[in-house]
N, C-alpha and C. Protein backbone atom coordinates (compact mmCIF):
# COMPACT_ATOMS: atom_id res chain seq x y z
N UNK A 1 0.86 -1.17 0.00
CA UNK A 1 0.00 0.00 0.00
C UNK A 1 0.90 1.23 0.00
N UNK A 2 0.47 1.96 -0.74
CA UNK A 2 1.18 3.69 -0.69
C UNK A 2 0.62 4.51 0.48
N UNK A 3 1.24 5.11 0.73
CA UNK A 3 1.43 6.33 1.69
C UNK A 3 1.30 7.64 1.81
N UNK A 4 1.18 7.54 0.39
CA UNK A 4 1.19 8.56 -0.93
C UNK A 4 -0.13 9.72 -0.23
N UNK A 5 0.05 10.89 -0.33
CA UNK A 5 -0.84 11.95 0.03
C UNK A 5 -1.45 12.08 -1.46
N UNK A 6 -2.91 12.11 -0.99
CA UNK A 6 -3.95 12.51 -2.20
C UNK A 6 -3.24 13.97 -3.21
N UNK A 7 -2.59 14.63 -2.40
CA UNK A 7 -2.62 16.09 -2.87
C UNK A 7 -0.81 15.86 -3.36
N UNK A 8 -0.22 14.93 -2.91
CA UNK A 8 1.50 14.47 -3.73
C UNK A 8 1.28 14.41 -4.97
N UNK A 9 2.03 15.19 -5.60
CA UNK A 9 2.17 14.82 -7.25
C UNK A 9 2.33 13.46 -7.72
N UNK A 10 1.73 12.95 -8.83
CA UNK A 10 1.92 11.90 -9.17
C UNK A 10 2.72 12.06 -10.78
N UNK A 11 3.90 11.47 -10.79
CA UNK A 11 4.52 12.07 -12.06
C UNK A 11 5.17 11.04 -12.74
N UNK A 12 4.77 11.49 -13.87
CA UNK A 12 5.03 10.50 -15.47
C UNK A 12 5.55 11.12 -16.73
N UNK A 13 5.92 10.61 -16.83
CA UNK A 13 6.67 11.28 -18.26
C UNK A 13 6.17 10.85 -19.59
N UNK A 14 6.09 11.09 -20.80
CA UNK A 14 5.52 10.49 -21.78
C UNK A 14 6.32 9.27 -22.29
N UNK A 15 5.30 8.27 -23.19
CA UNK A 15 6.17 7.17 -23.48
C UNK A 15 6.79 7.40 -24.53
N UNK A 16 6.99 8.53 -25.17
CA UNK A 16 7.44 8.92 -25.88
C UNK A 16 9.03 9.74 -25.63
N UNK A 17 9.32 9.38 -24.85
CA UNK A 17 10.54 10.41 -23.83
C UNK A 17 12.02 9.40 -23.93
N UNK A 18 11.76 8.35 -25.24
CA UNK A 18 13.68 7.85 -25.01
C UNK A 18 14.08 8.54 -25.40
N UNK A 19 14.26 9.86 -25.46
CA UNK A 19 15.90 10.49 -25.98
C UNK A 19 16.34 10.87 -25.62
N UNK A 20 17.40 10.41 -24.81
CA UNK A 20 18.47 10.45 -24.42
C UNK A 20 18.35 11.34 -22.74
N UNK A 21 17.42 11.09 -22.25
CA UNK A 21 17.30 11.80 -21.16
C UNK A 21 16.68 13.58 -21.26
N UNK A 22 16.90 14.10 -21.84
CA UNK A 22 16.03 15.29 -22.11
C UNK A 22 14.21 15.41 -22.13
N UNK A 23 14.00 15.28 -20.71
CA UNK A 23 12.59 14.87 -20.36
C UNK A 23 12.30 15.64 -19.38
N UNK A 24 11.08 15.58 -19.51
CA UNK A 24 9.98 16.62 -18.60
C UNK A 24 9.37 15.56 -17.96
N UNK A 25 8.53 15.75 -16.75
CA UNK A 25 7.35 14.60 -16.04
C UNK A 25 6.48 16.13 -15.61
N UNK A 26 5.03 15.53 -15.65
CA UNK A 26 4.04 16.11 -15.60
C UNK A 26 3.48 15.21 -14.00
N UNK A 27 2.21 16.27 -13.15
CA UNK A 27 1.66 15.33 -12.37
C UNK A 27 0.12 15.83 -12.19
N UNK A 28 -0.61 15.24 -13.65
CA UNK A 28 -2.01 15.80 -14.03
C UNK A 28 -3.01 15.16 -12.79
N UNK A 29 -2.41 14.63 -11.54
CA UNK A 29 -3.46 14.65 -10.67
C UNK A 29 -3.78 15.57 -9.70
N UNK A 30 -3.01 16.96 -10.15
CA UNK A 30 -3.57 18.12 -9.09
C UNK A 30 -4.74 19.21 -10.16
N UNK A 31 -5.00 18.44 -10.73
CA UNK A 31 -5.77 19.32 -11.91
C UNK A 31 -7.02 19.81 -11.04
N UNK A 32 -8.09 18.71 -10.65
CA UNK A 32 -9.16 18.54 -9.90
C UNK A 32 -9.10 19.61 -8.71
N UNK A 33 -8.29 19.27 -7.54
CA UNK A 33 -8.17 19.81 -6.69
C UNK A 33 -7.18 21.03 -6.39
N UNK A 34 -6.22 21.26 -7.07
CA UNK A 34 -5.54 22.49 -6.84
C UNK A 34 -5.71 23.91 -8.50
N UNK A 35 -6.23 22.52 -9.63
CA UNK A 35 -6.22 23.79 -10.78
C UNK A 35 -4.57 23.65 -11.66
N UNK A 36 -3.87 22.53 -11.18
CA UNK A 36 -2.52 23.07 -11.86
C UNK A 36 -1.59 22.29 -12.20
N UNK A 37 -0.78 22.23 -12.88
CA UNK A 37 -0.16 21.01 -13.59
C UNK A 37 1.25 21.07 -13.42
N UNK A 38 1.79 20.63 -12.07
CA UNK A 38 3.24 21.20 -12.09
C UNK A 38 4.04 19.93 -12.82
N UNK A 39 5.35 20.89 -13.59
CA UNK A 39 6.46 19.94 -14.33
C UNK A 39 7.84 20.21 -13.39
N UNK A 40 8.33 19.31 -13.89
CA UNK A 40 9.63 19.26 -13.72
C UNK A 40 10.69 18.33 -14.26
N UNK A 41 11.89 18.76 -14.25
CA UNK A 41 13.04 18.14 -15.23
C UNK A 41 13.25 16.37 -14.69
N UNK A 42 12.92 15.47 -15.61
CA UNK A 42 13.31 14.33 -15.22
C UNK A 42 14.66 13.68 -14.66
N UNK A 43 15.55 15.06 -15.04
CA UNK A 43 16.84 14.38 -14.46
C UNK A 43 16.90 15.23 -13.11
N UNK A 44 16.23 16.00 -12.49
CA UNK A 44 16.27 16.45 -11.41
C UNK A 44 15.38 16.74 -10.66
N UNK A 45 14.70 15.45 -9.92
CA UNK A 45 13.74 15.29 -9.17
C UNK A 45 13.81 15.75 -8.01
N UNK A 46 14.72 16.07 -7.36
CA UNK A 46 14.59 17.28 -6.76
C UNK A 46 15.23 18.66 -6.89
N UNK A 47 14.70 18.41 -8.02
CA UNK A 47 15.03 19.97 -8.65
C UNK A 47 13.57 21.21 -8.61
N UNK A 48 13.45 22.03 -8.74
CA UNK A 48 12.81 22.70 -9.05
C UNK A 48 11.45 22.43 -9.51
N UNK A 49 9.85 22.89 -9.52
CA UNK A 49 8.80 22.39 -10.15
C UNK A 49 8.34 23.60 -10.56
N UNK A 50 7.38 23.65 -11.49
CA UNK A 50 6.90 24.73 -12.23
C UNK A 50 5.51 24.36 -12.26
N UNK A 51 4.49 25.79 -11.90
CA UNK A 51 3.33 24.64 -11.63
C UNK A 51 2.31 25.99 -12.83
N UNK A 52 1.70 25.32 -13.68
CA UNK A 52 0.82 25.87 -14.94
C UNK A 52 -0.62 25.84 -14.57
N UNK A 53 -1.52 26.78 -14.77
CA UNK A 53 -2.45 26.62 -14.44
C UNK A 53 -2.99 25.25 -15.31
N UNK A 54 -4.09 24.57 -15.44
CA UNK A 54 -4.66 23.62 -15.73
C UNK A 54 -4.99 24.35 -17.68
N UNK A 55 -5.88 25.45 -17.63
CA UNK A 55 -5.89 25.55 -18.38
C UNK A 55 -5.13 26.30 -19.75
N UNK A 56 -3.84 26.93 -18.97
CA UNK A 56 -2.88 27.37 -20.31
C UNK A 56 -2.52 25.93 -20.42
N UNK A 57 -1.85 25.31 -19.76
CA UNK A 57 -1.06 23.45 -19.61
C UNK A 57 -1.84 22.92 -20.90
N UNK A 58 -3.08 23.40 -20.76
CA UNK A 58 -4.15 22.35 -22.18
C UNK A 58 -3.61 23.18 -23.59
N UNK A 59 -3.84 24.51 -23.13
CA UNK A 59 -3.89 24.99 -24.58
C UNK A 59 -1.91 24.92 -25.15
N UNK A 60 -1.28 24.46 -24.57
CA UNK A 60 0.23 24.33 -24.42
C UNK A 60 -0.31 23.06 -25.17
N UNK A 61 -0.67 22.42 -24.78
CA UNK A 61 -0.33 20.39 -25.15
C UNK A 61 -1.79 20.80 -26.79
N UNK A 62 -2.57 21.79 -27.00
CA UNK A 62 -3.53 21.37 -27.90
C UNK A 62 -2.31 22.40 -29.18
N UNK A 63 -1.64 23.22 -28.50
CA UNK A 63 -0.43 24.02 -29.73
C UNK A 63 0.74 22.81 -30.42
N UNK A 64 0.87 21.97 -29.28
CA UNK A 64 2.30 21.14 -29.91
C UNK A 64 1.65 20.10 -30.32
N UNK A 65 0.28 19.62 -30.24
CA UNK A 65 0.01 18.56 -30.94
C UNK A 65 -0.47 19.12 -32.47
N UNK A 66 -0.93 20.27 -32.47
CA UNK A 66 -1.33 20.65 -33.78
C UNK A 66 0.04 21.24 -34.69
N UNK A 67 0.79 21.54 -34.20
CA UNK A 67 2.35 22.01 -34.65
C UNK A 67 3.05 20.77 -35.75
N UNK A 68 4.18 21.30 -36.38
CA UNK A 68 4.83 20.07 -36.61
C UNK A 68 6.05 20.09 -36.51
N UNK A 69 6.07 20.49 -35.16
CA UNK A 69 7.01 19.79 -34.20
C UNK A 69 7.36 18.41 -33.61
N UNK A 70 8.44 17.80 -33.60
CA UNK A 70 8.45 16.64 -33.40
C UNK A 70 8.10 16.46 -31.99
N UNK A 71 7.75 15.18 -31.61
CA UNK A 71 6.92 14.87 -30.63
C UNK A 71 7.67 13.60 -29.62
């Protein structure tokens, strides 16, 4: 069993993220209850977090999916 606080980030990175370590993790379970989508650098987990409101975070992920930017 986890221990885990409802309100602890829960963070994942995309499965799309082998290269070479240059990765972000997201933890879309404070969306509900706090409004906000904090990131941070996968190689430095305790590094720094950046926290986006819920809804720029969407219109961010609805720009790079429509882009053609690689993914």
């Amino acid at each position: 069993m986890t221990t885990e606080s409802p309100e602890s980030p829960r963070w994942f990175k995309s499965s799309f993220s082998e290269n070479g370590g240059a990765c972000i993790e997201v933890a879309n379970n404070l969306v509900a209850s706090r409004g906000v989508v904090p990131v941070r650098d996968s190689k430095a987990l305790k590094g720094p977090v950046l926290s986006f409101p819920a809804s720029s975070f969407s219109v961010f992920i609805a720009g790079v999916m429509a882009s053609s930017l690689p993914r």
